[in-house]
Protein backbone atom coordinates (compact mmCIF):
# COMPACT_ATOMS: atom_id res chain seq x y z
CA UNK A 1 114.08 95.22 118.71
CA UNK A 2 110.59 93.50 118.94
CA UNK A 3 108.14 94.90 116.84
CA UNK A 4 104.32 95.59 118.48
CA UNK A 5 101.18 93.88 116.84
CA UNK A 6 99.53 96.75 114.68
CA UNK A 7 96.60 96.23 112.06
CA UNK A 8 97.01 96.85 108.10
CA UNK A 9 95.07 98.12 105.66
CA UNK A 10 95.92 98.06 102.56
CA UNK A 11 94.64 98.67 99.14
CA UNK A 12 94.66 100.22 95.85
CA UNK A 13 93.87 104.04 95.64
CA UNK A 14 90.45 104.90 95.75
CA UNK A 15 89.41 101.59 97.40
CA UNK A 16 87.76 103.33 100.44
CA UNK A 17 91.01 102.83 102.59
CA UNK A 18 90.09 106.21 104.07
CA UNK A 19 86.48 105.84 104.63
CA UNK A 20 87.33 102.00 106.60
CA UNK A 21 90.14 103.83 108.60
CA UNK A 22 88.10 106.24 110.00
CA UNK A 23 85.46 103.52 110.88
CA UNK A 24 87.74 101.70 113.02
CA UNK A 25 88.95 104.80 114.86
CA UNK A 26 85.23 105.39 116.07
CA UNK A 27 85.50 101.93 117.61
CA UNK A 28 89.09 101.52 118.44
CA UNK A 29 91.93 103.98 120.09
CA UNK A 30 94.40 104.43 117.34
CA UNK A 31 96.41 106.32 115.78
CA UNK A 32 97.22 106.36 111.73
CA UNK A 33 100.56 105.47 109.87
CA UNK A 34 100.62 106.76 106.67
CA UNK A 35 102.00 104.57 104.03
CA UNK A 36 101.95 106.47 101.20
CA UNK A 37 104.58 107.67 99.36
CA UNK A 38 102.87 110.74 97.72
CA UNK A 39 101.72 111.95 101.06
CA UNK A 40 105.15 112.56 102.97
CA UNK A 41 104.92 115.37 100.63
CA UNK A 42 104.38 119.21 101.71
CA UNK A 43 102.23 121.58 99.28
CA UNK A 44 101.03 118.77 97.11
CA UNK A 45 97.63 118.43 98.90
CA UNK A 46 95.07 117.97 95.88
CA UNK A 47 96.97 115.35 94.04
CA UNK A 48 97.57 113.01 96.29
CA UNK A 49 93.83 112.94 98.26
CA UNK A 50 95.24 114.24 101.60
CA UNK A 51 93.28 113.96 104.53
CA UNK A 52 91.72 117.20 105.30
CA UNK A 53 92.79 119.40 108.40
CA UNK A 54 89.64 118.06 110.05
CA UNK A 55 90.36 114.23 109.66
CA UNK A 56 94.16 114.78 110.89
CA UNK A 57 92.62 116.41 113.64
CA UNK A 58 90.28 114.08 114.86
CA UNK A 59 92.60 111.19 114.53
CA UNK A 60 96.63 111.06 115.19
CA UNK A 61 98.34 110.92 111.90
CA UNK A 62 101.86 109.86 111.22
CA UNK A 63 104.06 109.96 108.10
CA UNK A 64 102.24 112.78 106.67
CA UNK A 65 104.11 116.31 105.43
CA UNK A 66 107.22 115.08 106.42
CA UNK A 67 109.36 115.61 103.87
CA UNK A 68 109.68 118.94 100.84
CA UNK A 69 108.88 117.61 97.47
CA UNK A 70 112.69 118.57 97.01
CA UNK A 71 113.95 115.85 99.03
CA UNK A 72 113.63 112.19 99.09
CA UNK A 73 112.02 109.73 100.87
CA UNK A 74 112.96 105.43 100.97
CA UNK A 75 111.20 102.52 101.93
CA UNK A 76 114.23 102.05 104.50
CA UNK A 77 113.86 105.28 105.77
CA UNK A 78 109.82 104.07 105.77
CA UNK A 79 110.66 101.05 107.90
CA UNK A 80 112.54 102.48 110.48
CA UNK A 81 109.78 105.27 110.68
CA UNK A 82 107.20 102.75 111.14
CA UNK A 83 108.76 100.71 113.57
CA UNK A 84 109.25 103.51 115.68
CA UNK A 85 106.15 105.01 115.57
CA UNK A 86 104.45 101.13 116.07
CA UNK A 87 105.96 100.82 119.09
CA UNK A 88 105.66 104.45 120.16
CA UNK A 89 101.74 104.12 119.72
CA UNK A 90 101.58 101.02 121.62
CA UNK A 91 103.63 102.41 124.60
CA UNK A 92 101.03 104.73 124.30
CA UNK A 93 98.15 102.45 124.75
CA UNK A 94 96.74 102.61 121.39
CA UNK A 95 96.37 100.49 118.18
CA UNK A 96 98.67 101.65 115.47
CA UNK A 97 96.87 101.35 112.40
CA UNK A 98 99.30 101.27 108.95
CA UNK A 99 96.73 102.63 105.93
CA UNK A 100 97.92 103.30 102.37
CA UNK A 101 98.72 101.77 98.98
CA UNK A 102 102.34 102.36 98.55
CA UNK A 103 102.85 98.06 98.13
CA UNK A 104 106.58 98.61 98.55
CA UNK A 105 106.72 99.86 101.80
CA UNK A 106 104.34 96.99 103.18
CA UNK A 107 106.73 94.43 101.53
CA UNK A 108 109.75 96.82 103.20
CA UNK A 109 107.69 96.51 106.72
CA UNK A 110 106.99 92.97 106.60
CA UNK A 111 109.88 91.02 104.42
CA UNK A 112 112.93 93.21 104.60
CA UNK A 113 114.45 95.30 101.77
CA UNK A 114 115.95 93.09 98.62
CA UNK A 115 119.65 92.90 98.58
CA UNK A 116 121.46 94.96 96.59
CA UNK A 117 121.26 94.47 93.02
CA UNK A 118 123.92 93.13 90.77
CA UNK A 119 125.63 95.21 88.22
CA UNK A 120 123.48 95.90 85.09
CA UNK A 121 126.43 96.14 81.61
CA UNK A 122 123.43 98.15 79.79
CA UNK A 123 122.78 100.63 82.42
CA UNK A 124 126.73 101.11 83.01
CA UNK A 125 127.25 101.46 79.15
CA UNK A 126 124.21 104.13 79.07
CA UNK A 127 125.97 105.73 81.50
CA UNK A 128 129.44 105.99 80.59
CA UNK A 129 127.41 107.37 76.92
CA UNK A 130 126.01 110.04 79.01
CA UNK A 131 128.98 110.99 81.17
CA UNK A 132 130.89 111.15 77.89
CA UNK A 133 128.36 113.75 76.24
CA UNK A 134 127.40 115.80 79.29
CA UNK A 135 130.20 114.91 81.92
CA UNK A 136 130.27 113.16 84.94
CA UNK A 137 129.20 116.34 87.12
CA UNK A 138 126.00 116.55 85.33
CA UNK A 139 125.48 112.96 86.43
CA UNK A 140 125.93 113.68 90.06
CA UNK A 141 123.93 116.59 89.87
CA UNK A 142 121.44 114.49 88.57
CA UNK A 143 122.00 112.02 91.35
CA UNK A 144 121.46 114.71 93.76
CA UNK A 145 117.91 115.25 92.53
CA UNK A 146 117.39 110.79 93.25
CA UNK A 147 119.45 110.12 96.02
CA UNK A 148 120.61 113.51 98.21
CA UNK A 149 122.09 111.33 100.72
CA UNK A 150 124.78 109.15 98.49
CA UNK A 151 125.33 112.54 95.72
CA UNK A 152 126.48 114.60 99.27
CA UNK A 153 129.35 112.07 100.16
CA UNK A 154 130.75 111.74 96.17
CA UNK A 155 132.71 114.35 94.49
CA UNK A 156 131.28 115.72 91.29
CA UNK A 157 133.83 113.43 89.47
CA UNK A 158 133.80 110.25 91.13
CA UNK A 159 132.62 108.54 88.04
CA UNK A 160 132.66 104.95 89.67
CA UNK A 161 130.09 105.71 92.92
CA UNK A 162 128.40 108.21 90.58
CA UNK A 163 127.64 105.39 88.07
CA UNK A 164 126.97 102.73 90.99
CA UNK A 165 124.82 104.95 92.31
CA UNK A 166 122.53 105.75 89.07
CA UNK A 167 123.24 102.34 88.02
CA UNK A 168 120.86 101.33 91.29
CA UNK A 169 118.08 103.87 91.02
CA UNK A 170 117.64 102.92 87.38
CA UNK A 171 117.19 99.73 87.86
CA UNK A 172 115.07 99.76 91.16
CA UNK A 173 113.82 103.16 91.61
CA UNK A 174 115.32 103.27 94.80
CA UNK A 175 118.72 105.67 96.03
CA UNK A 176 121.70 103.46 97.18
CA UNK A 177 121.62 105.06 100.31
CA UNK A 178 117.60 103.47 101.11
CA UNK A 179 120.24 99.81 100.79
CA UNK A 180 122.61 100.98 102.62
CA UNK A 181 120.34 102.30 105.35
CA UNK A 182 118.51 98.89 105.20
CA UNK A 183 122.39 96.93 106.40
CA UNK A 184 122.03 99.74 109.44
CA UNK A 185 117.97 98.61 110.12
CA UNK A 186 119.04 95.31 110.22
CA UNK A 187 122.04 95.74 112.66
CA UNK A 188 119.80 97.44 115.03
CA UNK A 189 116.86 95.22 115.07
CA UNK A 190 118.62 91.86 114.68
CA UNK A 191 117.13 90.96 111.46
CA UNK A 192 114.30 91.04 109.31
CA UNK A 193 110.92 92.91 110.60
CA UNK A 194 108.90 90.35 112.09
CA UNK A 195 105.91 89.56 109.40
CA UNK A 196 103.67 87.66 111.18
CA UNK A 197 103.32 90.87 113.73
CA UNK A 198 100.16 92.67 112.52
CA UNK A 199 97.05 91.42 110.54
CA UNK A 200 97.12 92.69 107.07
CA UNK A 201 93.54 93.84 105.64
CA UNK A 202 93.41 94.01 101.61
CA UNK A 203 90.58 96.00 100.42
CA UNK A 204 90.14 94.60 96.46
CA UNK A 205 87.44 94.99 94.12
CA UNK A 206 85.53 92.22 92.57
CA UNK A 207 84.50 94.12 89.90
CA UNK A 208 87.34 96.61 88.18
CA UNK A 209 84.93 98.74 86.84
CA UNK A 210 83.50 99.93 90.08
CA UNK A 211 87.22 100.25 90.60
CA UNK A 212 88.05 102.56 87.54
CA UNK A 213 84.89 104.71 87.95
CA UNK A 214 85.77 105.63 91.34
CA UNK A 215 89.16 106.60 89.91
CA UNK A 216 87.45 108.73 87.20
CA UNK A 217 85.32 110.66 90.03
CA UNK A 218 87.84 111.15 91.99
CA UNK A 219 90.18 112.38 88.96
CA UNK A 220 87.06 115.07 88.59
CA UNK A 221 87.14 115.76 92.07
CA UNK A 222 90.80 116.96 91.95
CA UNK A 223 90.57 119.24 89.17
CA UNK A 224 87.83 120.89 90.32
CA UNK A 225 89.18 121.41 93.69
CA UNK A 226 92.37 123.39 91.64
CA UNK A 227 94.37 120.80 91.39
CA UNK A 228 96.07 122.41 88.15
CA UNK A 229 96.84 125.43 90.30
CA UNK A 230 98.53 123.25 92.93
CA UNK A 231 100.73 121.80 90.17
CA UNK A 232 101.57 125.38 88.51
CA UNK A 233 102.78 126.66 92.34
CA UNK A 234 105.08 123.33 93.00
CA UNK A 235 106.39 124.73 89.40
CA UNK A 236 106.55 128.55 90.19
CA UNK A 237 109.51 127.56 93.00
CA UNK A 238 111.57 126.76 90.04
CA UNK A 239 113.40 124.11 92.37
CA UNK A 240 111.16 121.38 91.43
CA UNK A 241 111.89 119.35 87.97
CA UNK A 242 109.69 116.05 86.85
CA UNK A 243 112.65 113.70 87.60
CA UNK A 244 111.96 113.93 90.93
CA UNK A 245 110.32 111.30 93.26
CA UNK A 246 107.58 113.70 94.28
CA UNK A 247 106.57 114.85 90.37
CA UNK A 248 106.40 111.69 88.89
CA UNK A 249 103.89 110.92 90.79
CA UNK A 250 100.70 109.72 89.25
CA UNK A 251 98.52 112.73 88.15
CA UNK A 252 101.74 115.22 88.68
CA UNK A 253 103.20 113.57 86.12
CA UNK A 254 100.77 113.97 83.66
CA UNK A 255 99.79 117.78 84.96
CA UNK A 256 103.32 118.30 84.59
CA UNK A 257 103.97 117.29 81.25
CA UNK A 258 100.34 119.25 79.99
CA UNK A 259 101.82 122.47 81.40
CA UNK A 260 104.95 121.57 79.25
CA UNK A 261 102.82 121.39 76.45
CA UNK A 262 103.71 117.96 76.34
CA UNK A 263 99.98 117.26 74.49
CA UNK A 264 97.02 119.16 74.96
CA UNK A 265 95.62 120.20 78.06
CA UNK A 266 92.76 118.45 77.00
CA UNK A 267 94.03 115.38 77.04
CA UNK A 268 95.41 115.53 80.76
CA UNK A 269 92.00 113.85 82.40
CA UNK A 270 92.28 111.02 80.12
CA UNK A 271 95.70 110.92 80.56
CA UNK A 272 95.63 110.84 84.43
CA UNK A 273 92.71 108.55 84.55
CA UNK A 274 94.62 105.97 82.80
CA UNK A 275 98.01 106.73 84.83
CA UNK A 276 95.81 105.76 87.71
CA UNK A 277 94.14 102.87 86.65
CA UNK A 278 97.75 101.66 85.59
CA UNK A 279 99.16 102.54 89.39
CA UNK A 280 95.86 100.54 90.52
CA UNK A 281 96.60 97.57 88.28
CA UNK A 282 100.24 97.60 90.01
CA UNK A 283 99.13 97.81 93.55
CA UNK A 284 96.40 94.88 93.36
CA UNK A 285 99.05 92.29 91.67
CA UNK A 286 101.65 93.28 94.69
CA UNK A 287 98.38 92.29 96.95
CA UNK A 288 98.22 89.34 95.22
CA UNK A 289 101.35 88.33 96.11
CA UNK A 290 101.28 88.62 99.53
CA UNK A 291 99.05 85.35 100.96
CA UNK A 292 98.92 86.72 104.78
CA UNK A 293 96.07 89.07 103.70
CA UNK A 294 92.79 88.65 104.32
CA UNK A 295 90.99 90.19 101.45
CA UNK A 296 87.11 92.22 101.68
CA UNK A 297 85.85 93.00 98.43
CA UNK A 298 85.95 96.95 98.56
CA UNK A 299 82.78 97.06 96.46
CA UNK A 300 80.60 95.03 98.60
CA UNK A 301 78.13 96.77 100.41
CA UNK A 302 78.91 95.98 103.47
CA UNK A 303 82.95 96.41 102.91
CA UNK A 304 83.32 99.01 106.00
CA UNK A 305 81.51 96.11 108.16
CA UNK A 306 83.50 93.35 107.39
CA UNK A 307 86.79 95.31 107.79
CA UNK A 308 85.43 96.25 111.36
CA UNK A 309 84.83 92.51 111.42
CA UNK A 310 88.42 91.68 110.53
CA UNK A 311 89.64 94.51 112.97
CA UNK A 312 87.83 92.96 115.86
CA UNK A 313 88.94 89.48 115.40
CA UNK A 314 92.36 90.36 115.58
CA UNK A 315 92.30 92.23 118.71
């Protein structure tokens, strides 16, 4: 399978990924791949800075409300999404254009997923603790919440897979199956994803605090748009637990946790501010690690320009 030249943009979250996206579709025909984790999410709207209705109108979006905060979503299953949806937009005639700050799935897109990882004696020993206290079925039920896929082809007391299985998310965050999956991606296309195929934009600040202010206002800008009511409805399906993918992420997390009475409800904007910053801190070193980006300072002035710039030359 041959993958077709798209355009990146990447950054950390509230770098103005949005804002640049929207002023290359006025100038080019595209159409937007999501690559955000938090946003394949249904109902959880506020907290994650969705694109309204009207921006997923005006401009085709991919990768977005795809998936109940129930169920799970991997950087495999990312990649082959994305490489379908790449070459469907080109067929189409149109530039697909890969915006978010989910680092993992860029590094899933462009270098392949790691191999498996090797056994971990702490993790297994943790494990065979917990199995002895609460039993191995509450470990695959538990499983089932982190990897639906793997948990649905073990029985409840297959304590070798169950542990294998746990024994992998622990240690990467990922499900067994997103590994497995990976063997099948490869099969299919031949090998690894092709990384020289797009240009990769990195929108990074010069100056963190411009950075951690915009985080702040934006922080503001959810609460006050109800974000804590979004969180107490995701609750109210009594389905949803914080071990899951979709509620640890950053801000549910924390909203979660200050509806538990975890602290005080007035600590939860300080608490998510910082959460943020932290998740921002995370995504600019995986930039950093990547040298085929071509980086704009996101609080220049000119920032939109220069990505337009970047845009142009590569087409």
């Amino acid at each position: 399978m041959t993958l077709s030249r798209y355009v990146a943009l990447a950054g950390p979250t509230a770098s103005g990924k949005t804002a640049a996206a929207f002023a290359i579709a006025e100038r080019h025909p595209v159409e937007i791949i999501s690559v955000d984790s938090a946003l394949v999410y249904r109902g959880m709207d506020i907290g994650t800075a969705k694109p309204t209705p009207a921006e997923l109108a005006a401009v085709p979006h991919h990768l977005i409300n795809i998936r109940d905060p129930l169920q799970a979503y991997s950087a495999a299953e990312f990649v082959a999404d994305a490489t379908r949806l790449i070459n469907d937009i080109t067929a189409r005639g149109k530039l697909p254009l890969l915006v978010g700050g989910t680092m993992l799935y860029f590094k899933a897109l462009f270098d392949g997923l790691d191999d498996m990882p090797k056994a971990d004696p702490a993790i297994r020993a943790t494990l065979l603790a917990e199995a002895g206290e609460k039993g191995w079925p509450a470990l695959h039920a538990e499983l089932a919440t982190v990897d639906a896929v793997t948990a649905a082809r073990l029985a409840p007391n297959d304590s070798q897979r169950i542990s294998r299985a746990l024994e992998v998310f622990r240690l990467t965050g990922l499900p067994l199956s997103s590994f497995q999956k990976k063997i099948a991606i490869e099969k299919v296309a031949g090998g690894a994803i092709p990384t020289r195929a797009g240009t990769l934009i990195s929108l990074e600040p010069q100056d963190r605090a411009w950075l951690h202010e915009r985080i702040a206002q934006r922080f503001d800008a959810m609460l006050a748009a109800g974000f804590l009511d979004e969180v107490r409805a995701l609750r109210a399906r009594g389905d949803l637990h914080p071990d899951l993918p979709s509620m640890r992420c950053v801000g549910y997390r924390q909203a979660w946790e200050a509806l538990d009475g975890a602290f005080p409800m007035g600590e939860l904007r300080e608490r998510g501010i910082a959460a943020t910053r932290q998740l921002a801190k995370r995504q600019i070193t995986w930039l950093r690690s990547m040298p085929e980006r071509q980086v704009v300072a996101c609080d220049a002035p000119d920032a939109v320009q220069q990505v337009q710039a970047l845009v142009n030359q590569a087409l």
